[in-house]
C-alpha atoms as a PDB file:
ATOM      1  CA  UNK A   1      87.123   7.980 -25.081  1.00  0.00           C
ATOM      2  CA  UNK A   2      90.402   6.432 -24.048  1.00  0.00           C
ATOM      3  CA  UNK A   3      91.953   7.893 -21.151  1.00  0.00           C
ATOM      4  CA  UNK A   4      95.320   9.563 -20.891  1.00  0.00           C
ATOM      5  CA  UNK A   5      97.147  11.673 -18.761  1.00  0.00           C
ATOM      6  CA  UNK A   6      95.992  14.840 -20.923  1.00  0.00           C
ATOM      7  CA  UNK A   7      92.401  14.461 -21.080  1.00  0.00           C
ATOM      8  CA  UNK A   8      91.899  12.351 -17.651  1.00  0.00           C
ATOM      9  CA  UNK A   9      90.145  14.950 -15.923  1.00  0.00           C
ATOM     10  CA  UNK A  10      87.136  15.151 -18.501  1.00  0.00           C
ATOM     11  CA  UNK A  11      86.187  11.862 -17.747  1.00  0.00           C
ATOM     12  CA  UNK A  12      83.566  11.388 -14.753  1.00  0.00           C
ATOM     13  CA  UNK A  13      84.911  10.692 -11.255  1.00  0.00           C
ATOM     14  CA  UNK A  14      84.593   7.152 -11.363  1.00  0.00           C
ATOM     15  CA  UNK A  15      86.688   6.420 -14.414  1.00  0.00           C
ATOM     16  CA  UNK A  16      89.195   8.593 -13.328  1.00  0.00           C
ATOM     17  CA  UNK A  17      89.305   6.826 -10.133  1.00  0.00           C
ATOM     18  CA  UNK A  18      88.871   3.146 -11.786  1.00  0.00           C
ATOM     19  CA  UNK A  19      91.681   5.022 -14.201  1.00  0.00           C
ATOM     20  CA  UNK A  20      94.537   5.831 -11.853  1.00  0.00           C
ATOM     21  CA  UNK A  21      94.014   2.476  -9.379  1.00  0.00           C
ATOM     22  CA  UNK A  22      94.344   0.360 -12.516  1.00  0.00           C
ATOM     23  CA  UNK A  23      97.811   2.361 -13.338  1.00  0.00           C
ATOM     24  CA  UNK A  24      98.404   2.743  -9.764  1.00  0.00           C
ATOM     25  CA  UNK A  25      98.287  -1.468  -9.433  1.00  0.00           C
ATOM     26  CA  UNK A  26      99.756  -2.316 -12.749  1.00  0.00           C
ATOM     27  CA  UNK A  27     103.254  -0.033 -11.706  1.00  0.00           C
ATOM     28  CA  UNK A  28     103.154  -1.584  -8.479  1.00  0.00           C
ATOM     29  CA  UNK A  29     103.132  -5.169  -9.728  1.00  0.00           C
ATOM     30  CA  UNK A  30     105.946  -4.036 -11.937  1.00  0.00           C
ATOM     31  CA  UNK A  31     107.949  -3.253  -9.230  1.00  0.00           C
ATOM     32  CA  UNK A  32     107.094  -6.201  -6.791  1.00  0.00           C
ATOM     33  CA  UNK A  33     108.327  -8.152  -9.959  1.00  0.00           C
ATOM     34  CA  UNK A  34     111.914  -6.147 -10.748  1.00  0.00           C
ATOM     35  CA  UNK A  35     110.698  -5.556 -14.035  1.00  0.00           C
ATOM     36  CA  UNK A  36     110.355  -1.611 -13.880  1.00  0.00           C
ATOM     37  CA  UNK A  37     112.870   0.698 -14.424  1.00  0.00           C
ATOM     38  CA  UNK A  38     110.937   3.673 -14.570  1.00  0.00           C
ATOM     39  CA  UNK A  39     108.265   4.939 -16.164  1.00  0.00           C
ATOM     40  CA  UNK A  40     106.053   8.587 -16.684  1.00  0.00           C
ATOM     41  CA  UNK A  41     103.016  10.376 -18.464  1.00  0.00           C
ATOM     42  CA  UNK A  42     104.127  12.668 -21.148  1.00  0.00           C
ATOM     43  CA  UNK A  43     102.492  16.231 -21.383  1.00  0.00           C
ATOM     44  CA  UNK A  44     101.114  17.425 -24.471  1.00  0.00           C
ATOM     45  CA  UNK A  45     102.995  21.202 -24.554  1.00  0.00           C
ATOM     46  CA  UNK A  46     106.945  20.698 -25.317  1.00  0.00           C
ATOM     47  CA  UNK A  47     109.490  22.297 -27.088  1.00  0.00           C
ATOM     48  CA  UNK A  48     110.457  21.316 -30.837  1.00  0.00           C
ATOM     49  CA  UNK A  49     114.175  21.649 -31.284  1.00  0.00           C
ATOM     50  CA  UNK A  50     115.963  21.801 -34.180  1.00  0.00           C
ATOM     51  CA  UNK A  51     118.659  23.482 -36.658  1.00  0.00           C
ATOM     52  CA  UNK A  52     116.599  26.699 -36.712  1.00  0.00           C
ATOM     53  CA  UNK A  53     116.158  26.692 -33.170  1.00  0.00           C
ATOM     54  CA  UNK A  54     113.292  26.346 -30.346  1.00  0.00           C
ATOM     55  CA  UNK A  55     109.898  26.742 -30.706  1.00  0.00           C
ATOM     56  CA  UNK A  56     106.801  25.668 -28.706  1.00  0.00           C
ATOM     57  CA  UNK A  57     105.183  22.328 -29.626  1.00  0.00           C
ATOM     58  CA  UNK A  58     101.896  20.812 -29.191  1.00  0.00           C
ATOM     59  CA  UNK A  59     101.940  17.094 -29.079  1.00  0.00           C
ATOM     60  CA  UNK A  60      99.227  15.947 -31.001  1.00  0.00           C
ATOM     61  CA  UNK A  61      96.928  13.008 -28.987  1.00  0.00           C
ATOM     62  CA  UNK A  62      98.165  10.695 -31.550  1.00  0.00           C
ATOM     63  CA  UNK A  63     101.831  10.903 -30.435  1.00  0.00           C
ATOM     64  CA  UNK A  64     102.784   8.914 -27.289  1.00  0.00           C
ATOM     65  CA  UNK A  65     101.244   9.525 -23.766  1.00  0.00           C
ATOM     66  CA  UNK A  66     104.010   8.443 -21.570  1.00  0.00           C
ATOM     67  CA  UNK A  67     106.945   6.017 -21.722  1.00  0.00           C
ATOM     68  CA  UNK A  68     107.903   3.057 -19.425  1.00  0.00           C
ATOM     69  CA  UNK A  69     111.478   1.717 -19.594  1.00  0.00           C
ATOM     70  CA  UNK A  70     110.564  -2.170 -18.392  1.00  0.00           C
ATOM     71  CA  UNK A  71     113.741  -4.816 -17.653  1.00  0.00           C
ATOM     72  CA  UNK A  72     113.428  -7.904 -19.812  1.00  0.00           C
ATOM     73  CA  UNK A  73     114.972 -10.254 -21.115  1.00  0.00           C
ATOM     74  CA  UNK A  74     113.946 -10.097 -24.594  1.00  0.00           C
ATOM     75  CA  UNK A  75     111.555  -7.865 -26.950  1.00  0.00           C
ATOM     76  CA  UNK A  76     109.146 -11.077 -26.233  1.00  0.00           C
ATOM     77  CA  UNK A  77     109.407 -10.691 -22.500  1.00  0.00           C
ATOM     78  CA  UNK A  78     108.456  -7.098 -22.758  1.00  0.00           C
ATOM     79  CA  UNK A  79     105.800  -7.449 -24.833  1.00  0.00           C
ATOM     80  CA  UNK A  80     103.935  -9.769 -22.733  1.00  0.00           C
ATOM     81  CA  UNK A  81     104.481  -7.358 -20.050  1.00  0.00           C
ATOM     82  CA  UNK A  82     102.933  -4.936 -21.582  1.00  0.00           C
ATOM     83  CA  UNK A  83     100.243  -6.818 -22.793  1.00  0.00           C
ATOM     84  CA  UNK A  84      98.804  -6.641 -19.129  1.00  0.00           C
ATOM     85  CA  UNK A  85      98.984  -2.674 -19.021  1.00  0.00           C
ATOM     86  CA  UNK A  86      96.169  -0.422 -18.134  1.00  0.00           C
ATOM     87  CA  UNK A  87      96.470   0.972 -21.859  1.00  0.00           C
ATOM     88  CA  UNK A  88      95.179  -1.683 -23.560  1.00  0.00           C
ATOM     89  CA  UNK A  89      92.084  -2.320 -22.207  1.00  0.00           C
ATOM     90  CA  UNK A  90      91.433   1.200 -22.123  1.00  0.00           C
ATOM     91  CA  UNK A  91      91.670   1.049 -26.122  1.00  0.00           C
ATOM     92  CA  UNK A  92      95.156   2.165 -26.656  1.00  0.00           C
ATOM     93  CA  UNK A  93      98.254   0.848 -27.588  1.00  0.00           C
ATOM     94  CA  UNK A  94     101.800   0.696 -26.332  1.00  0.00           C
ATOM     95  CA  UNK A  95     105.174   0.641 -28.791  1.00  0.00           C
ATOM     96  CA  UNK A  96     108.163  -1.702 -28.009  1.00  0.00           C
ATOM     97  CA  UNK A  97     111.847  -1.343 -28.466  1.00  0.00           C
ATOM     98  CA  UNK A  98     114.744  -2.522 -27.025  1.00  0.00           C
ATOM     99  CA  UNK A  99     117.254  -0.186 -25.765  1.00  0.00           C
ATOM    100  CA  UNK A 100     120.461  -0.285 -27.022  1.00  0.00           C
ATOM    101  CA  UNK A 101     124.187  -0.431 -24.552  1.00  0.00           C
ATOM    102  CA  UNK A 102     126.262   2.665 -24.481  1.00  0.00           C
ATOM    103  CA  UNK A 103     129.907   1.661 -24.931  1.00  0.00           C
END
């Protein structure tokens, strides 16, 4: 089973511990190295909003589990970044995109 933030406490004590120190180091290694901005788990139960209005939405466990905004310098840099996260060896994956300027 790959661990997220939703289904973390089915898994025994020891994964969930092994679980949250791995996170727990890989955010803090982020920091020491300026390259978070921030970053946190998403919740499956939201709202859907659109022209006919608000309803209650489940988040299917296919759909993201968080989101970390990371500094770069390119789309590269941030990949390789990520390429150390908890995520993937836990069997998951992560999506990458830049973020564009306001003006």
């Amino acid at each position: 089973m790959a661990l997220r933030y939703n289904n973390l406490e089915k898994a025994d004590k020891e994964a969930q511990e092994k679980h949250k120190a791995a996170w727990g180091k890989w955010m803090s290694d982020l920091v020491k190295t300026k390259n978070l901005e921030v970053g946190y788990p998403l919740e499956s139960e939201g709202k859907r909003i659109d022209s006919d209005g608000t309803q209650a939405y489940h988040f299917p466990d296919t759909t993201e589990g968080g989101f970390i905004i990371i500094k770069a310098e390119s789309i590269d840099q941030a990949s390789e970044i990520a390429r150390s996260s908890p995520i993937i060896k836990n069997g998951g994956y992560i999506l990458a995109r830049p973020c564009g300027e306001l003006n």
